[in-house]
Protein backbone atom coordinates (compact mmCIF):
# COMPACT_ATOMS: atom_id res chain seq x y z
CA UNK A 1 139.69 97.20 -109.90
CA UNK A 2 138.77 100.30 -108.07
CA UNK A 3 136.53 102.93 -109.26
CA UNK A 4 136.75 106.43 -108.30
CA UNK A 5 133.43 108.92 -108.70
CA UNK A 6 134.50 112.45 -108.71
CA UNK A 7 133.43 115.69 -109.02
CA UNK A 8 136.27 118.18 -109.62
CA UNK A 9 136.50 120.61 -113.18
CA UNK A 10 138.75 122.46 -111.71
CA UNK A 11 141.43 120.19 -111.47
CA UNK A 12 139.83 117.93 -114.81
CA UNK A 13 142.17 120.18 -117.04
CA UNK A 14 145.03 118.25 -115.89
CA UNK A 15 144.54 114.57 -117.25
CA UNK A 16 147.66 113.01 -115.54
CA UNK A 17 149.88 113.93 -112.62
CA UNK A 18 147.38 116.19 -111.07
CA UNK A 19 146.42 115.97 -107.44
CA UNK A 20 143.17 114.13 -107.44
CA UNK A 21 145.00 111.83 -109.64
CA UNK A 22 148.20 111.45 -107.33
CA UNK A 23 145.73 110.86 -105.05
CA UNK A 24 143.60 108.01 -105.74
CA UNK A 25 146.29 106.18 -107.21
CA UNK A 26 148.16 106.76 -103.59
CA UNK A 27 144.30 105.30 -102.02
CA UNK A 28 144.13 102.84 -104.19
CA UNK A 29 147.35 101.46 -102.72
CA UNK A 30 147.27 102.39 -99.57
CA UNK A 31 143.77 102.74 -98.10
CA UNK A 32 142.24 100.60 -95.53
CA UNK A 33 138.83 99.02 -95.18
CA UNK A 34 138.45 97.91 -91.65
CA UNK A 35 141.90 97.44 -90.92
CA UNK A 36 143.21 95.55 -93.95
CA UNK A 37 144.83 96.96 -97.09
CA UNK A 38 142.68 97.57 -100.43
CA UNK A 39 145.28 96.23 -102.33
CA UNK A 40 144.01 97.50 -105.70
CA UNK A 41 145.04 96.37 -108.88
CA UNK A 42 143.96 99.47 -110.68
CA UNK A 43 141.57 102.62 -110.96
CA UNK A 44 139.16 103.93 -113.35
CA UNK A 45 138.30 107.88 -112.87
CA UNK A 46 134.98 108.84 -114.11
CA UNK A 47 133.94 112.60 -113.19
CA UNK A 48 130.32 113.64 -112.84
CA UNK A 49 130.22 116.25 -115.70
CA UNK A 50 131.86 115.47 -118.73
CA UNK A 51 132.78 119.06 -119.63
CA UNK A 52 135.35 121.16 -117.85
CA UNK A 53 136.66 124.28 -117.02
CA UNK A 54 139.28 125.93 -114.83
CA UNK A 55 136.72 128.12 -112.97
CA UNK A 56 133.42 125.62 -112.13
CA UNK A 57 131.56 129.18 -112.89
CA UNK A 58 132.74 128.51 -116.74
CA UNK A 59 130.92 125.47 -116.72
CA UNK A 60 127.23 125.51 -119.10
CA UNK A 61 124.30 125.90 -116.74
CA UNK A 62 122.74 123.30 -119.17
CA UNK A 63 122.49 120.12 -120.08
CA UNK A 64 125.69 120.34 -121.87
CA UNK A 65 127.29 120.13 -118.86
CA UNK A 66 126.94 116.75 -118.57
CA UNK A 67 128.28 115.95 -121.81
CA UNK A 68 126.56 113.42 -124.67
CA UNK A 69 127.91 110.30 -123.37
CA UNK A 70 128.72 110.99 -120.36
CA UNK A 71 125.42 109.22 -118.58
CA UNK A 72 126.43 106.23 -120.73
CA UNK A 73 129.84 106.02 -119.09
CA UNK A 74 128.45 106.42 -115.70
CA UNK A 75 126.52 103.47 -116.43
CA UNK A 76 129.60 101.15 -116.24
CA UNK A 77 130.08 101.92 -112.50
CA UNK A 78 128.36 99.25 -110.76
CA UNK A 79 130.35 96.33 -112.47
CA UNK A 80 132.98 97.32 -110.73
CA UNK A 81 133.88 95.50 -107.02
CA UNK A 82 135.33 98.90 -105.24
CA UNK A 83 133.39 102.11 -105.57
CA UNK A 84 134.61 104.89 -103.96
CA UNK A 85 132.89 108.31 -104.67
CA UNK A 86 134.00 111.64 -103.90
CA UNK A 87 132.39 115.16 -104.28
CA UNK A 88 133.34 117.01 -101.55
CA UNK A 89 132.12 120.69 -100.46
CA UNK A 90 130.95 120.96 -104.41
CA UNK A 91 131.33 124.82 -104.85
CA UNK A 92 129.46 124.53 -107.93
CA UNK A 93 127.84 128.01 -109.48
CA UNK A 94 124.28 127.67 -108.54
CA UNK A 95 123.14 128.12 -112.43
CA UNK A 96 124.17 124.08 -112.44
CA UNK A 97 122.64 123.25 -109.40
CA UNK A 98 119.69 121.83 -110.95
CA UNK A 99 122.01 120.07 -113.61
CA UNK A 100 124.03 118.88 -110.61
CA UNK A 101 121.48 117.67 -108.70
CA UNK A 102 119.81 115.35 -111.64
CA UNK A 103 122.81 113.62 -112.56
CA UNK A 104 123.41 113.13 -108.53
CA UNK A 105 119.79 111.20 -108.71
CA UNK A 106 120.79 109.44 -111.34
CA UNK A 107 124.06 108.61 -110.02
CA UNK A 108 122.95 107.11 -106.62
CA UNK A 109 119.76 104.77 -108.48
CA UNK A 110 122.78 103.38 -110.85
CA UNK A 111 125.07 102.23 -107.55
CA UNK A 112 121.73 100.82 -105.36
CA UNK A 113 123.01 97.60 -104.30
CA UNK A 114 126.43 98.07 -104.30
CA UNK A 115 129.43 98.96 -101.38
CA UNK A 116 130.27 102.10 -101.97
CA UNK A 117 133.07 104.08 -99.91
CA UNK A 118 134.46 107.28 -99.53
CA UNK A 119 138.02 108.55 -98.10
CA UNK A 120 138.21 109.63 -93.92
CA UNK A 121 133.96 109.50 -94.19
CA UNK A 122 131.46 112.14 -95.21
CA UNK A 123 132.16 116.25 -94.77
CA UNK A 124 129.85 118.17 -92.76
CA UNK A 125 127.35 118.55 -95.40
CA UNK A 126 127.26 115.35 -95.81
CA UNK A 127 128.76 114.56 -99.02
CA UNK A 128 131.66 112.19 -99.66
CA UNK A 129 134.86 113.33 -99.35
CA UNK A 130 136.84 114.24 -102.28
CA UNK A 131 140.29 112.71 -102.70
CA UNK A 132 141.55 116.03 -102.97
CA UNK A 133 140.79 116.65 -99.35
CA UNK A 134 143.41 117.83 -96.88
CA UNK A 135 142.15 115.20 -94.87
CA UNK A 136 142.82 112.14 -96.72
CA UNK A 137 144.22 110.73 -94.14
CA UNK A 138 143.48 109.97 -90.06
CA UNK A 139 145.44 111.02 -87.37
CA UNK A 140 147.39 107.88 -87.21
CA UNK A 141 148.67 109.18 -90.97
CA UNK A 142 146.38 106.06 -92.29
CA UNK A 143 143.88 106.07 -95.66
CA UNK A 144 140.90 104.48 -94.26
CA UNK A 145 137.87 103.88 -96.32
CA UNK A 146 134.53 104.36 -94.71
CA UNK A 147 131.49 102.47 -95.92
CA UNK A 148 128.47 104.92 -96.75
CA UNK A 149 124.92 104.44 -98.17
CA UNK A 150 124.15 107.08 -100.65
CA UNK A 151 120.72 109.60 -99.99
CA UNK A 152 118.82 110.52 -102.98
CA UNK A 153 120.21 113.80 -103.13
CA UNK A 154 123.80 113.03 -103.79
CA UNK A 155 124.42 113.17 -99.81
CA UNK A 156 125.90 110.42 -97.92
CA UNK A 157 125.49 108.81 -94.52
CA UNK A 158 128.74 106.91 -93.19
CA UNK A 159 128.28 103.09 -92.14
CA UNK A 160 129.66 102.11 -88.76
């Protein structure tokens, strides 16, 4: 089973058939890690923030953000063998910054320990790629996983 960590409320509105979903279903049965084929026999989709909006600026610049349960939920992802996490260029209204940047922490101290991956490596700042991306894939029209270890800060370093 492969688990998917994403960041996205602008696309959260649409539960099924919307392109981060397409997405990492396509990853899940396409991507490579180191030249072999995932071969997934499922996904699970959590999202950072349990609440969402169309417009990221609609979001609560509090707590509420996160949602109730949401940390509880989170929780689950290390049991799972495959973690791929994706947040992208976040273009999150700074009045959640400080929201965002908590359950980030919290985030990366739940997944010590475990291989974590994102799609085509980290963006420029240094954050996993979301499967959104227009680069999901490589030149060679591939899905290749990259191996990362998480920073503190919700960053990312790729694994070579």
């Amino acid at each position: 089973m492969t688990c998917f960590v994403l960041n996205n409320p602008s696309d959260a509105d649409a539960v099924f058939n919307d392109k981060t979903t397409n997405n990492c279903i396509r990853i899940a049965k396409e991507a490579e890690v180191n030249g072999k084929t995932l071969k997934s026999d499922g996904i699970v989709i959590y999202n950072v923030f349990s609440k969402i909006a169309k417009k990221p600026k609609d979001l609560p610049a509090d707590e509420t953000a996160i949602g109730d349960s949401n940390d509880v939920y989170l929780s689950e992802i290390p049991k799972y063998k495959t973690v791929i996490l994706g947040w992208g260029m976040c273009h999150n209204p700074p009045q959640i910054g400080p929201i965002w940047d908590k359950e980030m922490r919290t985030i990366c101290n739940k997944l010590q320990g475990n291989t974590i991956y994102c799609v085509n490596g980290v963006t420029t700042k240094s954050r996993p790629r979301h499967p959104a991306s227009k680069n999901l894939t490589g030149s060679d029209g591939k899905i290749k996983l990259v191996q990362i270890r998480l920073l503190n800060n919700g960053n990312a370093k790729n694994i070579y």
